[in-house]
C-alpha atoms as a PDB file:
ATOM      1  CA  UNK A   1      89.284 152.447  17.926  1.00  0.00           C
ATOM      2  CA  UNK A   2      89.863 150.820  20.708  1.00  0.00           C
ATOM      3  CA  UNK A   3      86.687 150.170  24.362  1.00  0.00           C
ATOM      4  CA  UNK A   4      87.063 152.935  25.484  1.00  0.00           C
ATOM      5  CA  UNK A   5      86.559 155.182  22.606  1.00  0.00           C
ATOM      6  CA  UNK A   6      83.292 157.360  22.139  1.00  0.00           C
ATOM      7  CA  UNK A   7      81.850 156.517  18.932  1.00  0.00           C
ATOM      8  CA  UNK A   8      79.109 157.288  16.174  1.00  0.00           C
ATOM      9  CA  UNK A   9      77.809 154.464  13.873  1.00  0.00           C
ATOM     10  CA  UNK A  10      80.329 153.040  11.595  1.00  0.00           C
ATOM     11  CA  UNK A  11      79.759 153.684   7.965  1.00  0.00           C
ATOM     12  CA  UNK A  12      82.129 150.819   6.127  1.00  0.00           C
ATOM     13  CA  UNK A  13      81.387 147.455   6.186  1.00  0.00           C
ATOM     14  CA  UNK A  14      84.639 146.572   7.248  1.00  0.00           C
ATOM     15  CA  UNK A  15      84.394 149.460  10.135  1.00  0.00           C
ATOM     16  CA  UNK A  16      81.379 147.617  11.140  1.00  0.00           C
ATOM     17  CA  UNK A  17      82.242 144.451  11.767  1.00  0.00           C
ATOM     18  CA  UNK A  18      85.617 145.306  13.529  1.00  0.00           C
ATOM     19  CA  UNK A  19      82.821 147.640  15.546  1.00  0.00           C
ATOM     20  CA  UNK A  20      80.554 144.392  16.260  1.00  0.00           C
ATOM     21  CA  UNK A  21      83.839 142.020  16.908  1.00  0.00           C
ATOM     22  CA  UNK A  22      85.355 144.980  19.837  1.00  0.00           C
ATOM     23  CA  UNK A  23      81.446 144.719  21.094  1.00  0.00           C
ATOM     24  CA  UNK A  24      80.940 140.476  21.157  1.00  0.00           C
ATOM     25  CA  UNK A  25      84.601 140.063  23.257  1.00  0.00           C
ATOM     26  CA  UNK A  26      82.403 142.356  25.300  1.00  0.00           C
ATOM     27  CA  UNK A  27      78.853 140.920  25.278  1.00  0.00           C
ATOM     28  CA  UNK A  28      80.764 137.310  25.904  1.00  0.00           C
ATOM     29  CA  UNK A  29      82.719 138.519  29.033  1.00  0.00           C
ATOM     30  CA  UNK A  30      79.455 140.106  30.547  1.00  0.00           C
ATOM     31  CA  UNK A  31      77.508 137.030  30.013  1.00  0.00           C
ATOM     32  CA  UNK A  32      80.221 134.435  31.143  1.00  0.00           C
ATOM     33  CA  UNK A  33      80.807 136.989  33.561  1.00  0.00           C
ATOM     34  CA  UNK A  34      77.453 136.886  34.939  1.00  0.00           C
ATOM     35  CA  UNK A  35      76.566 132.772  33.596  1.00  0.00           C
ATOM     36  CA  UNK A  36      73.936 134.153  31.372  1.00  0.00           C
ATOM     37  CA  UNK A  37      73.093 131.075  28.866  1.00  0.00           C
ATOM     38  CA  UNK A  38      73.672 130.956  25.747  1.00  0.00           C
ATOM     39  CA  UNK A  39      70.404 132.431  24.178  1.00  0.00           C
ATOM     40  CA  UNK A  40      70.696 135.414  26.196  1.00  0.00           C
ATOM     41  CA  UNK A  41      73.914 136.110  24.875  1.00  0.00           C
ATOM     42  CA  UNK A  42      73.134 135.410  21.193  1.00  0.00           C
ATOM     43  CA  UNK A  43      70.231 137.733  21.667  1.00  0.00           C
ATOM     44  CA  UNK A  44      72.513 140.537  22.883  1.00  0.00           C
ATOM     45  CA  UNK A  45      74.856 140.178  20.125  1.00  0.00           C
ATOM     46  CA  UNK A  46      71.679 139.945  17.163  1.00  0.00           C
ATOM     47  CA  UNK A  47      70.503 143.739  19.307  1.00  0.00           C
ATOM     48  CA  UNK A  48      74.028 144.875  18.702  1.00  0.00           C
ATOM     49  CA  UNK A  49      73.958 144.304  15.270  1.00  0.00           C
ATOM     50  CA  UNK A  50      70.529 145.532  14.070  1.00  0.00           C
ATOM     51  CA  UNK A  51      71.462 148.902  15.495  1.00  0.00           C
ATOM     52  CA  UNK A  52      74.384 148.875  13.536  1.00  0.00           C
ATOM     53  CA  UNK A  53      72.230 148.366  10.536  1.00  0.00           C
ATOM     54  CA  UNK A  54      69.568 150.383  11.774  1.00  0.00           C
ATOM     55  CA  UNK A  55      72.025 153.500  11.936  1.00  0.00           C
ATOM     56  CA  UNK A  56      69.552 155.433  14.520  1.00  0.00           C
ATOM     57  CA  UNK A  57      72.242 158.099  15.770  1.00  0.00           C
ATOM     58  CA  UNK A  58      72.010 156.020  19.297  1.00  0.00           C
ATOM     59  CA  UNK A  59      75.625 155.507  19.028  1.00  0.00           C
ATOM     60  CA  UNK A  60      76.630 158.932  19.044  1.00  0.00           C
ATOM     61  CA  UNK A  61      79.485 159.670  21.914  1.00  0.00           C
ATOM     62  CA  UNK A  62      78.504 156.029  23.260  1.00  0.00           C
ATOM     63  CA  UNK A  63      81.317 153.693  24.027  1.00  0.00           C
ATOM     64  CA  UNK A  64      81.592 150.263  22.615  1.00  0.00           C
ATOM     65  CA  UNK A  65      81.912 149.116  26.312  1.00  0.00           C
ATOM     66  CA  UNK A  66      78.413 150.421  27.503  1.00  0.00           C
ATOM     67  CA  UNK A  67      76.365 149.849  24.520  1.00  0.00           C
ATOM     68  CA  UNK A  68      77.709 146.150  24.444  1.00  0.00           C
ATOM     69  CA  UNK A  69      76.710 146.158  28.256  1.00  0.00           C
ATOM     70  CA  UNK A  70      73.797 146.938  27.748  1.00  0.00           C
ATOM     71  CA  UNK A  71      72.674 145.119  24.830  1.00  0.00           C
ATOM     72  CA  UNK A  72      73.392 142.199  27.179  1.00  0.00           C
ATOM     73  CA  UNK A  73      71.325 143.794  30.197  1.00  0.00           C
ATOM     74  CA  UNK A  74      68.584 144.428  27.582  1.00  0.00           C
ATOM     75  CA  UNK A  75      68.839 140.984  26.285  1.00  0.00           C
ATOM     76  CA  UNK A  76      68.706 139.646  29.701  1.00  0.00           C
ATOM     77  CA  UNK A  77      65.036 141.092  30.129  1.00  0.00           C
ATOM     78  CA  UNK A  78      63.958 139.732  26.922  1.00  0.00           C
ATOM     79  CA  UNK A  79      64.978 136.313  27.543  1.00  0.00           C
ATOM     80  CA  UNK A  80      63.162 136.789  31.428  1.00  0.00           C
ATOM     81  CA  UNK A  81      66.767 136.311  32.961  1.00  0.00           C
ATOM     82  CA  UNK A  82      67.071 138.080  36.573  1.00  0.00           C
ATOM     83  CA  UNK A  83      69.823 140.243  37.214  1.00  0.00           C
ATOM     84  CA  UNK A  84      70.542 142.967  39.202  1.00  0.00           C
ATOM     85  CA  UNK A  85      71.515 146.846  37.316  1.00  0.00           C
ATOM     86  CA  UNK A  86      74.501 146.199  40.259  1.00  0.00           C
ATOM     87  CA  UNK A  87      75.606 142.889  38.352  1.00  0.00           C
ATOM     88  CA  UNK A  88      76.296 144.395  35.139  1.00  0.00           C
ATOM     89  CA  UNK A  89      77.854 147.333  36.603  1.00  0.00           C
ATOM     90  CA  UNK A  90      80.646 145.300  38.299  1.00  0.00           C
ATOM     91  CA  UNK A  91      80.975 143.134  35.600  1.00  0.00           C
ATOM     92  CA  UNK A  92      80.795 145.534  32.432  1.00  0.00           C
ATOM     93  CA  UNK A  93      82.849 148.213  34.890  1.00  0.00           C
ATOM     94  CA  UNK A  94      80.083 150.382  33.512  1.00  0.00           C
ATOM     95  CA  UNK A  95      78.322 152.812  35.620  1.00  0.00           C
ATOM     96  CA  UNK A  96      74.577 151.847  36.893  1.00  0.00           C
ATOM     97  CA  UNK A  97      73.401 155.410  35.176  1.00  0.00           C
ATOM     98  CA  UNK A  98      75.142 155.296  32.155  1.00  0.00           C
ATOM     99  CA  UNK A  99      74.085 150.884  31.936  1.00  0.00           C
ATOM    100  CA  UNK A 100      70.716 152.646  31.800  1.00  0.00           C
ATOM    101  CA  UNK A 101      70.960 155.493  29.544  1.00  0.00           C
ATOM    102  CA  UNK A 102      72.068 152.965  27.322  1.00  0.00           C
ATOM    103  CA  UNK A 103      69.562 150.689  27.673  1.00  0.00           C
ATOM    104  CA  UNK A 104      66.543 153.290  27.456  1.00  0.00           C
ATOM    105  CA  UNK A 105      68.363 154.501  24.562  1.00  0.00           C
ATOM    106  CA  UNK A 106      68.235 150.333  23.074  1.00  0.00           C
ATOM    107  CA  UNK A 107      64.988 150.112  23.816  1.00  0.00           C
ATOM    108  CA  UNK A 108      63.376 153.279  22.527  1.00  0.00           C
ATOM    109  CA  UNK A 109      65.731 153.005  18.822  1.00  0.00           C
ATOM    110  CA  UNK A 110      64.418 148.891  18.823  1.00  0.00           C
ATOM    111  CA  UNK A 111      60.805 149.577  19.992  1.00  0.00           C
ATOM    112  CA  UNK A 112      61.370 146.540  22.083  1.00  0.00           C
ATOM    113  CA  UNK A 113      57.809 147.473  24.159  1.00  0.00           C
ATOM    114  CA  UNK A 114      59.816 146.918  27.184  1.00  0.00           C
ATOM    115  CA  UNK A 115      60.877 148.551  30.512  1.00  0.00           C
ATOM    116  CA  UNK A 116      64.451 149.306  30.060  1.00  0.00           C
ATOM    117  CA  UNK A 117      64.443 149.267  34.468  1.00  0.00           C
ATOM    118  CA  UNK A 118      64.789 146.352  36.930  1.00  0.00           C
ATOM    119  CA  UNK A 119      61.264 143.692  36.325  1.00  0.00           C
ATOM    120  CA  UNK A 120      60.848 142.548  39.594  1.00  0.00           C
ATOM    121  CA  UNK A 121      59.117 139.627  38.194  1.00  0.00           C
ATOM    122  CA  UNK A 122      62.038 136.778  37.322  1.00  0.00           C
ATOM    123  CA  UNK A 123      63.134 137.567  40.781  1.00  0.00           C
ATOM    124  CA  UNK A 124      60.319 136.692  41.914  1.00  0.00           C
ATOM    125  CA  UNK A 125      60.157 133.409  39.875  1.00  0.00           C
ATOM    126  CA  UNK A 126      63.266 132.866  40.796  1.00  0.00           C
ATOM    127  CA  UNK A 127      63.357 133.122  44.247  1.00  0.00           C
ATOM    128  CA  UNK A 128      60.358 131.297  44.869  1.00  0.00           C
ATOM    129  CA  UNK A 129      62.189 128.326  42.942  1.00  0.00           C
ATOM    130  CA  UNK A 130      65.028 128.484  45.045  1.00  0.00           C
ATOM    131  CA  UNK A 131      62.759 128.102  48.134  1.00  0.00           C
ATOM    132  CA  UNK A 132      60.470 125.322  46.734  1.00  0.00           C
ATOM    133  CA  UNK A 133      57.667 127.436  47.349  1.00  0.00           C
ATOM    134  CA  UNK A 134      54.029 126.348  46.265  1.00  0.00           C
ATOM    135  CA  UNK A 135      53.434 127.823  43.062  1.00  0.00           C
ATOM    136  CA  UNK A 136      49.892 129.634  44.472  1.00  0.00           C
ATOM    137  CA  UNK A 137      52.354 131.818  46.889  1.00  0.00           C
ATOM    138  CA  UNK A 138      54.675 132.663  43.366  1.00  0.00           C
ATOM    139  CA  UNK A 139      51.930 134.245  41.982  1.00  0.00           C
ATOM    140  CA  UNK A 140      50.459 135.882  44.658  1.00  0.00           C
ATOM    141  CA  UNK A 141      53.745 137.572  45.097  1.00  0.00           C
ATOM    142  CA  UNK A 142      54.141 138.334  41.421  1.00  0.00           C
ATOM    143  CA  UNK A 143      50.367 139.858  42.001  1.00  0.00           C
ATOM    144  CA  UNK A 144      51.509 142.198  45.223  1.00  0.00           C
ATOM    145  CA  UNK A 145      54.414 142.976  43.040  1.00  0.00           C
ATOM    146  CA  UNK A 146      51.987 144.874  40.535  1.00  0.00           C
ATOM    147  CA  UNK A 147      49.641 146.119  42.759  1.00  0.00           C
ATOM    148  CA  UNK A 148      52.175 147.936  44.440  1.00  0.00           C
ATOM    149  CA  UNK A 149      53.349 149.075  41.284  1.00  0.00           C
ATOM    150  CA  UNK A 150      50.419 150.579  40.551  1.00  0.00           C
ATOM    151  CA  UNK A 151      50.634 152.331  44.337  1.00  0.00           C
ATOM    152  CA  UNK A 152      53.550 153.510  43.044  1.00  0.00           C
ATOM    153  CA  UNK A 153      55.150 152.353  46.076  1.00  0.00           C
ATOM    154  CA  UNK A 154      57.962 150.378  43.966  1.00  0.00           C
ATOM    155  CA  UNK A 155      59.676 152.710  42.043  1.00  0.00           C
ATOM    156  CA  UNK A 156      63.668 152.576  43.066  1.00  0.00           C
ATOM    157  CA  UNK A 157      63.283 149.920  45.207  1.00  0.00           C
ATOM    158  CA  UNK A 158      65.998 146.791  45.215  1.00  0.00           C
ATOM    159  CA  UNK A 159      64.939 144.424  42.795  1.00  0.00           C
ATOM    160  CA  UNK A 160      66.010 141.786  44.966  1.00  0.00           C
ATOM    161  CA  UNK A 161      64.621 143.254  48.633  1.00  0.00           C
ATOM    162  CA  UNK A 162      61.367 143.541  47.097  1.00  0.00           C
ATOM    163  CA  UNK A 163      60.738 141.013  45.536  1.00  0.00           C
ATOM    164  CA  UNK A 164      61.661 138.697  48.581  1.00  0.00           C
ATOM    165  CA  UNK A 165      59.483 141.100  49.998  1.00  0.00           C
ATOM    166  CA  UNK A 166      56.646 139.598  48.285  1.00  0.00           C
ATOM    167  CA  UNK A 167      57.389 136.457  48.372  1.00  0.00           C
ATOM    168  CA  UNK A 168      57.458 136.363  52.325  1.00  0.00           C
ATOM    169  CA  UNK A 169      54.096 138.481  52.416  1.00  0.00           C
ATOM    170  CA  UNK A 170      52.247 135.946  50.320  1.00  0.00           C
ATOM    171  CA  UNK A 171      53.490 133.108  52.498  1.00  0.00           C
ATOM    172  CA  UNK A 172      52.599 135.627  55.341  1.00  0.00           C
ATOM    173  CA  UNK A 173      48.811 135.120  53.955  1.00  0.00           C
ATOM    174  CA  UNK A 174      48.614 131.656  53.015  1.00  0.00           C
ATOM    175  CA  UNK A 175      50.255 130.880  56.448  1.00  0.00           C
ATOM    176  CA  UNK A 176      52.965 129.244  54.414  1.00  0.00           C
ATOM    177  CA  UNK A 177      56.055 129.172  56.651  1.00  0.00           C
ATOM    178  CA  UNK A 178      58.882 130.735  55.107  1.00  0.00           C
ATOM    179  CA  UNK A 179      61.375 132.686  57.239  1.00  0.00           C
ATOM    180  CA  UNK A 180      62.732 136.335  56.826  1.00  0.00           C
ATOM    181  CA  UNK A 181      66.185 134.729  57.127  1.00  0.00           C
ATOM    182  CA  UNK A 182      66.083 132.159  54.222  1.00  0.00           C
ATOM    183  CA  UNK A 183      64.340 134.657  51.892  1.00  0.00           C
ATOM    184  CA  UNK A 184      67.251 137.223  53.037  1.00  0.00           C
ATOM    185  CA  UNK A 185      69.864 134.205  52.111  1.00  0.00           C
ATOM    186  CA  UNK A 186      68.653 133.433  48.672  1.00  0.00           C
ATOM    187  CA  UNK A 187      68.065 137.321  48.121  1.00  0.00           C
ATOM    188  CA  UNK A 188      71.347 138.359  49.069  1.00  0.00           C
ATOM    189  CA  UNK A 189      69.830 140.836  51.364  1.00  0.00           C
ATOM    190  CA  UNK A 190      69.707 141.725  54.870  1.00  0.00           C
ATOM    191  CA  UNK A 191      66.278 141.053  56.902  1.00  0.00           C
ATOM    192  CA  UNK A 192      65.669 144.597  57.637  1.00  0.00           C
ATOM    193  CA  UNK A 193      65.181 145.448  53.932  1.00  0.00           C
ATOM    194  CA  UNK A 194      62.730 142.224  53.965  1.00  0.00           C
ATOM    195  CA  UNK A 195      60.969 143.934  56.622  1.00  0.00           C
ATOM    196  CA  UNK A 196      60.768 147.702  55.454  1.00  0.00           C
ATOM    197  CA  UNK A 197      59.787 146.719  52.147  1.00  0.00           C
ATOM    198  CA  UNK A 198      57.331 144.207  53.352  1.00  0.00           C
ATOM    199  CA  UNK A 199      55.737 146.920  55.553  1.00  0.00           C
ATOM    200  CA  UNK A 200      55.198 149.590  52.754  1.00  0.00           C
ATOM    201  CA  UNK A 201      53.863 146.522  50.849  1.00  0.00           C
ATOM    202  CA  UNK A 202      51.326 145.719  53.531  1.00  0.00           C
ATOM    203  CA  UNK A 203      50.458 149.202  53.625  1.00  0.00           C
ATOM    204  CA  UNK A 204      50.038 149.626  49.892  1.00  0.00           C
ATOM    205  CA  UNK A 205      48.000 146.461  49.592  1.00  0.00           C
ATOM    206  CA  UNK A 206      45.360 147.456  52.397  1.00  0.00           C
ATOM    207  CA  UNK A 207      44.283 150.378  50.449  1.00  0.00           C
ATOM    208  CA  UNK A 208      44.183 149.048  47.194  1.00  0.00           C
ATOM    209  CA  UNK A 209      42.593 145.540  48.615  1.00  0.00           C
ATOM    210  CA  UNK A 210      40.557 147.195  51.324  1.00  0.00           C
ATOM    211  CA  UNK A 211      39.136 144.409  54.324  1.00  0.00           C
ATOM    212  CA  UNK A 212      35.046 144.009  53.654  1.00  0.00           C
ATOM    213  CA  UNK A 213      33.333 145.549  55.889  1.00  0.00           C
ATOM    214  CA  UNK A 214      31.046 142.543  56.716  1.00  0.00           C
ATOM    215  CA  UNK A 215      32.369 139.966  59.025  1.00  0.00           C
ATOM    216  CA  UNK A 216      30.807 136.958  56.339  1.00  0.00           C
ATOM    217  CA  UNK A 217      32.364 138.542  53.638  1.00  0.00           C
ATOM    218  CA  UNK A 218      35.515 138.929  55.959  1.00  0.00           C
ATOM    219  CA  UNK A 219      35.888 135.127  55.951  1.00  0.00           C
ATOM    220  CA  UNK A 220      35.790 134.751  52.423  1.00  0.00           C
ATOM    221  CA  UNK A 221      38.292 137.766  51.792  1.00  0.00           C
ATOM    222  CA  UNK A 222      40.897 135.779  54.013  1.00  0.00           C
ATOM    223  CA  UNK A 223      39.805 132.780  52.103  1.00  0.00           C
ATOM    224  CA  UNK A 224      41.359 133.676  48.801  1.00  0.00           C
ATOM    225  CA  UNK A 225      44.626 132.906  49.651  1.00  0.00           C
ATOM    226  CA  UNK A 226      44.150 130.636  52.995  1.00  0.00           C
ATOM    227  CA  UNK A 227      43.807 126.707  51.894  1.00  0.00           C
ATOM    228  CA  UNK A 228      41.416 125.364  54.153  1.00  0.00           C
ATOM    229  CA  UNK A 229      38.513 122.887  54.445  1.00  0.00           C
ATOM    230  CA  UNK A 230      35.268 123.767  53.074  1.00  0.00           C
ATOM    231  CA  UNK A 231      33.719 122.782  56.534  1.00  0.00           C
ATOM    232  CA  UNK A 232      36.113 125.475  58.539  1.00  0.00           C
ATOM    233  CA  UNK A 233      33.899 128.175  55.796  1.00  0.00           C
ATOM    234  CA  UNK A 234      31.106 126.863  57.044  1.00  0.00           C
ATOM    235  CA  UNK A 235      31.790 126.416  61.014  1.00  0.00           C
ATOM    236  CA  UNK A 236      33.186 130.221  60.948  1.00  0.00           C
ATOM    237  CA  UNK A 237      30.487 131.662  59.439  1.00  0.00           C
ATOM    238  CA  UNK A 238      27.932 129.905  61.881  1.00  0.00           C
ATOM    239  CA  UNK A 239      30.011 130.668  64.973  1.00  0.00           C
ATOM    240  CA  UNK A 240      29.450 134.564  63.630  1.00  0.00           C
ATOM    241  CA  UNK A 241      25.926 133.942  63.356  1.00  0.00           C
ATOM    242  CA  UNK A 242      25.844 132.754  66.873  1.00  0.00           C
ATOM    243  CA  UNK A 243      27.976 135.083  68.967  1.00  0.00           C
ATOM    244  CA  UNK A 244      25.782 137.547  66.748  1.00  0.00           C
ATOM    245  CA  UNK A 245      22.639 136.087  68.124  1.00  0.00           C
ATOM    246  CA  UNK A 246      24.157 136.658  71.486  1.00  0.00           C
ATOM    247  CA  UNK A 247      24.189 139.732  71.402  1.00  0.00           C
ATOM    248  CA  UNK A 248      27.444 141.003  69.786  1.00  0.00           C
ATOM    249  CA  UNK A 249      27.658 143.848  67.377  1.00  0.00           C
ATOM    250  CA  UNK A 250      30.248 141.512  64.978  1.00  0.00           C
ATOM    251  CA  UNK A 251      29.549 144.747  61.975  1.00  0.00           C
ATOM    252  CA  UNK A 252      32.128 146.603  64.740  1.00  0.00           C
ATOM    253  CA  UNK A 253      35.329 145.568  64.248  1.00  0.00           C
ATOM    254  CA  UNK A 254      34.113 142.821  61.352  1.00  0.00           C
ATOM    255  CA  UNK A 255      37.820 142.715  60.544  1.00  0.00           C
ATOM    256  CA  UNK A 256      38.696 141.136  63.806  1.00  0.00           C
ATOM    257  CA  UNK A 257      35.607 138.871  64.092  1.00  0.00           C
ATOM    258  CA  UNK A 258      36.285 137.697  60.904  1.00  0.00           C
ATOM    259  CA  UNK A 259      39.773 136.668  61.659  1.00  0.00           C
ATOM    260  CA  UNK A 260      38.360 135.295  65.161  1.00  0.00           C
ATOM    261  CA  UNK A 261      35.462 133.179  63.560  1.00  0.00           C
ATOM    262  CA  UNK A 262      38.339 131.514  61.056  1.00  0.00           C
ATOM    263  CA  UNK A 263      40.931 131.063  64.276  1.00  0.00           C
ATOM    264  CA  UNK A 264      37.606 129.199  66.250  1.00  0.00           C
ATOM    265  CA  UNK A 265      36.963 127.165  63.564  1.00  0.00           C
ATOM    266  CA  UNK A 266      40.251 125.611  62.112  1.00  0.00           C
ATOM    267  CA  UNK A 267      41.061 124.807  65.843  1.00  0.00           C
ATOM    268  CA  UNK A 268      37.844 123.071  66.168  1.00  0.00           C
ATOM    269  CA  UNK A 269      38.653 121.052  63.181  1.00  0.00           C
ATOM    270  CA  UNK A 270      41.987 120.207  64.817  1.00  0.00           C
ATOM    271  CA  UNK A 271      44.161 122.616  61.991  1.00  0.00           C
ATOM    272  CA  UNK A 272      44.407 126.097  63.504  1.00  0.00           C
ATOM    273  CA  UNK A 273      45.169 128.915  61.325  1.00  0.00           C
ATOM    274  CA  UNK A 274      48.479 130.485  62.693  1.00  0.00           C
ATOM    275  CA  UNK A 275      47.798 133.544  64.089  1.00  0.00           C
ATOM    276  CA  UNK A 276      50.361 135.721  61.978  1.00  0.00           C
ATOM    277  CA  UNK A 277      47.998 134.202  58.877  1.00  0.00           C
ATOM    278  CA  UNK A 278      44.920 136.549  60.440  1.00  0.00           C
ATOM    279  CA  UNK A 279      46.611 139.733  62.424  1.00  0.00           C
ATOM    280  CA  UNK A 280      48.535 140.824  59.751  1.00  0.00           C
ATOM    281  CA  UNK A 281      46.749 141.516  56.379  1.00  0.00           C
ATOM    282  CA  UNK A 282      44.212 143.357  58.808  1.00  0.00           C
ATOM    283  CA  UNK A 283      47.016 145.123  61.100  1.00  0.00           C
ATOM    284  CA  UNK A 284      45.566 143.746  64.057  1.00  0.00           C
ATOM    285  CA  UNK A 285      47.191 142.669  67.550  1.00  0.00           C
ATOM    286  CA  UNK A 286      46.966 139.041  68.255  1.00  0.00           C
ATOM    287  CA  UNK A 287      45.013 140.135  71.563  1.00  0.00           C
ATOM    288  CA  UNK A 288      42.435 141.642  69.760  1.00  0.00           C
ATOM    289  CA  UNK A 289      41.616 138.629  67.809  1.00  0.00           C
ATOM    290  CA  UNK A 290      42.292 136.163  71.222  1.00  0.00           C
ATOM    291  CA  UNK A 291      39.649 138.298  72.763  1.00  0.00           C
ATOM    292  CA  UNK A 292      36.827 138.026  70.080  1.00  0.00           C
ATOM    293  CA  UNK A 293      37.497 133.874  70.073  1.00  0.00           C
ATOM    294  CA  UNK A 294      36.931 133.737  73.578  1.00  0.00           C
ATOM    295  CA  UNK A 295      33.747 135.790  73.333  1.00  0.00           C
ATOM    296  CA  UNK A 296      32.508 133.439  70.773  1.00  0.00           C
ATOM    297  CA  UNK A 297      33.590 130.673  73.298  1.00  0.00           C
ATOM    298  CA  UNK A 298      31.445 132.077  75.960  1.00  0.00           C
ATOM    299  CA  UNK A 299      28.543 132.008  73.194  1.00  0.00           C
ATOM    300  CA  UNK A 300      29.028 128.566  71.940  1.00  0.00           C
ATOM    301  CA  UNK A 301      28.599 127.723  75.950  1.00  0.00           C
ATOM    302  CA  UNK A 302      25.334 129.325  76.095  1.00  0.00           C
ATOM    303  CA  UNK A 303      24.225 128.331  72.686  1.00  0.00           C
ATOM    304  CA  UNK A 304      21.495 125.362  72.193  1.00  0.00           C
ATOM    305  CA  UNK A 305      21.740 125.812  68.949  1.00  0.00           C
ATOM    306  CA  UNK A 306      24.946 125.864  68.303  1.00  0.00           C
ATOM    307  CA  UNK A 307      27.175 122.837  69.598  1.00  0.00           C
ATOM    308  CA  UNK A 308      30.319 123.574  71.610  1.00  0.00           C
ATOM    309  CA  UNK A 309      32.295 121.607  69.380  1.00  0.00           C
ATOM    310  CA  UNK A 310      31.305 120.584  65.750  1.00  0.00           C
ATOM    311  CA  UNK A 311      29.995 116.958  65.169  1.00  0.00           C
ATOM    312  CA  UNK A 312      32.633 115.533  63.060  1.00  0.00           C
ATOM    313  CA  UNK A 313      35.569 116.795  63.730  1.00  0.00           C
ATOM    314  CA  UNK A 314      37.722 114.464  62.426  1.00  0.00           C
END
């Protein structure tokens, strides 16, 4: 029998192991192939083999060639090592569809309790190691990675566009810089895909993590993922409470004010929040926000009981 031959389970011991020798020459050029380590390779092999013994009628009209490919792409999500369905297919010269017929097929005889399809998640770790990034942004992308999931917003999306994706949107909150063009890099794909996806992300998170419709409770929402003083809390949620007492209608629009009261009050403290940080998690124009701080400029100005700046600023 030779790769390319379809195949049902072999019966004779001896059939067997010629069956599981054809299939490790296989699982070892994938992995080398793709400079999977050691364990992830082992663990392909030991998958091979129990469904030999297991004798579930998942070989049947299979080639040696794709179920050893994807023993190794199933191994590879067991042992949390990211690769793209596209990697195996070039290296296995296995198709993507019939990589993951295969694998569904592995998973389902094994009851392996995974998702034989592409886990965002290692790229995520592993892109986000690349990068240096803080370990706060990692799992804030890993987090818009599963809300968006449960949008259902990801399905058939590049592992690797989307999970940059994330990666630049949580920086994008915690006004982390990180550019379009080194997540692109490290991603091996183009910034447009970083932007598309990162759109239908934005879009998917705002109605699953709506804005408060408070302006107090506004600040704290940006809060959760902005690192700032506790004194900036405090400064923007009095200079709310005093362009309110001048009159404003700050419930309007308590998006924007929000975001304005937080701008005011990290400049104050001489660390402004950049301005990307505020407009986009509430899809607002940088004017609109500019507007609001100078309104709450013109009320500090008028204030006496509110100083223009804050007493320790340093």
């Amino acid at each position: 029998m030779t790769e390319s031959d379809d195949q049902d389970a072999p019966r004779s011991p001896r059939a067997r192991e010629e069956n599981v020798e054809a299939a490790t020459a296989v699982i070892e050029r994938v992995g080398e192939g793709l400079s999977l380590p050691r364990r992830t390779i082992d663990t392909a092999t030991a998958l091979y083999r129990q469904l030999l013994r297991d004798d579930n009628g998942v070989f049947g009209g299979r080639t040696i060639e794709s179920m050893a490919a994807a023993a190794v792409y199933v191994a590879a999500k067991v042992t949390r090592e990211p690769r793209n369905v596209s990697d195996f297919e070039a290296a296995a010269d296995v198709s993507e569809t019939e990589l993951l017929r295969c694998s569904k097929e592995i998973v389902a005889a094994l009851d392996l309790g995974i998702d034989p399809f592409v886990d965002v998640g290692p790229f995520v770790e592993r892109y986000g190691q690349a990068l240096d990034l803080p370990t706060s942004i990692v799992d804030r992308a890993t987090e818009i990675v599963e809300v968006c999931e449960g949008a259902g917003t990801a399905s058939g999306k590049n592992p690797r566009g989307w999970a940059a994706a994330a990666l630049y949107c949580a920086a994008v909150e915690s006004d982390h810089r990180v550019t379009q063009e080194e997540l692109a890099a490290v991603a091996d794909v183009t910034t447009l895909t970083i932007r598309n996806r990162y759109q239908e992300q934005r879009d998917a998170l705002r109605e699953r993590e709506p804005v408060p419709t408070d302006p107090y409770a506004v600040v704290d929402w940006y809060l959760q993922r902005l690192s700032v003083a506790t004194r900036v809390r405090s400064r923007a949620r009095d200079l709310l409470a005093c362009v309110s007492g001048a009159g404003a209608a700050i419930e309007d629009g308590a998006d924007r004010w929000g975001a304005a009261a937080l701008r005011r009050a990290s400049v104050d403290y001489g660390d402004p929040i950049g301005m990307k940080a505020l407009k986009k998690p509430i899809d607002a124009e940088a004017c609109q926000i500019k507007t609001r701080v100078q309104e709450i400029r013109e009320a500090l100005r008028s204030s006496d009981d509110y100083p223009y700046l804050p007493p320790h600023r340093s």
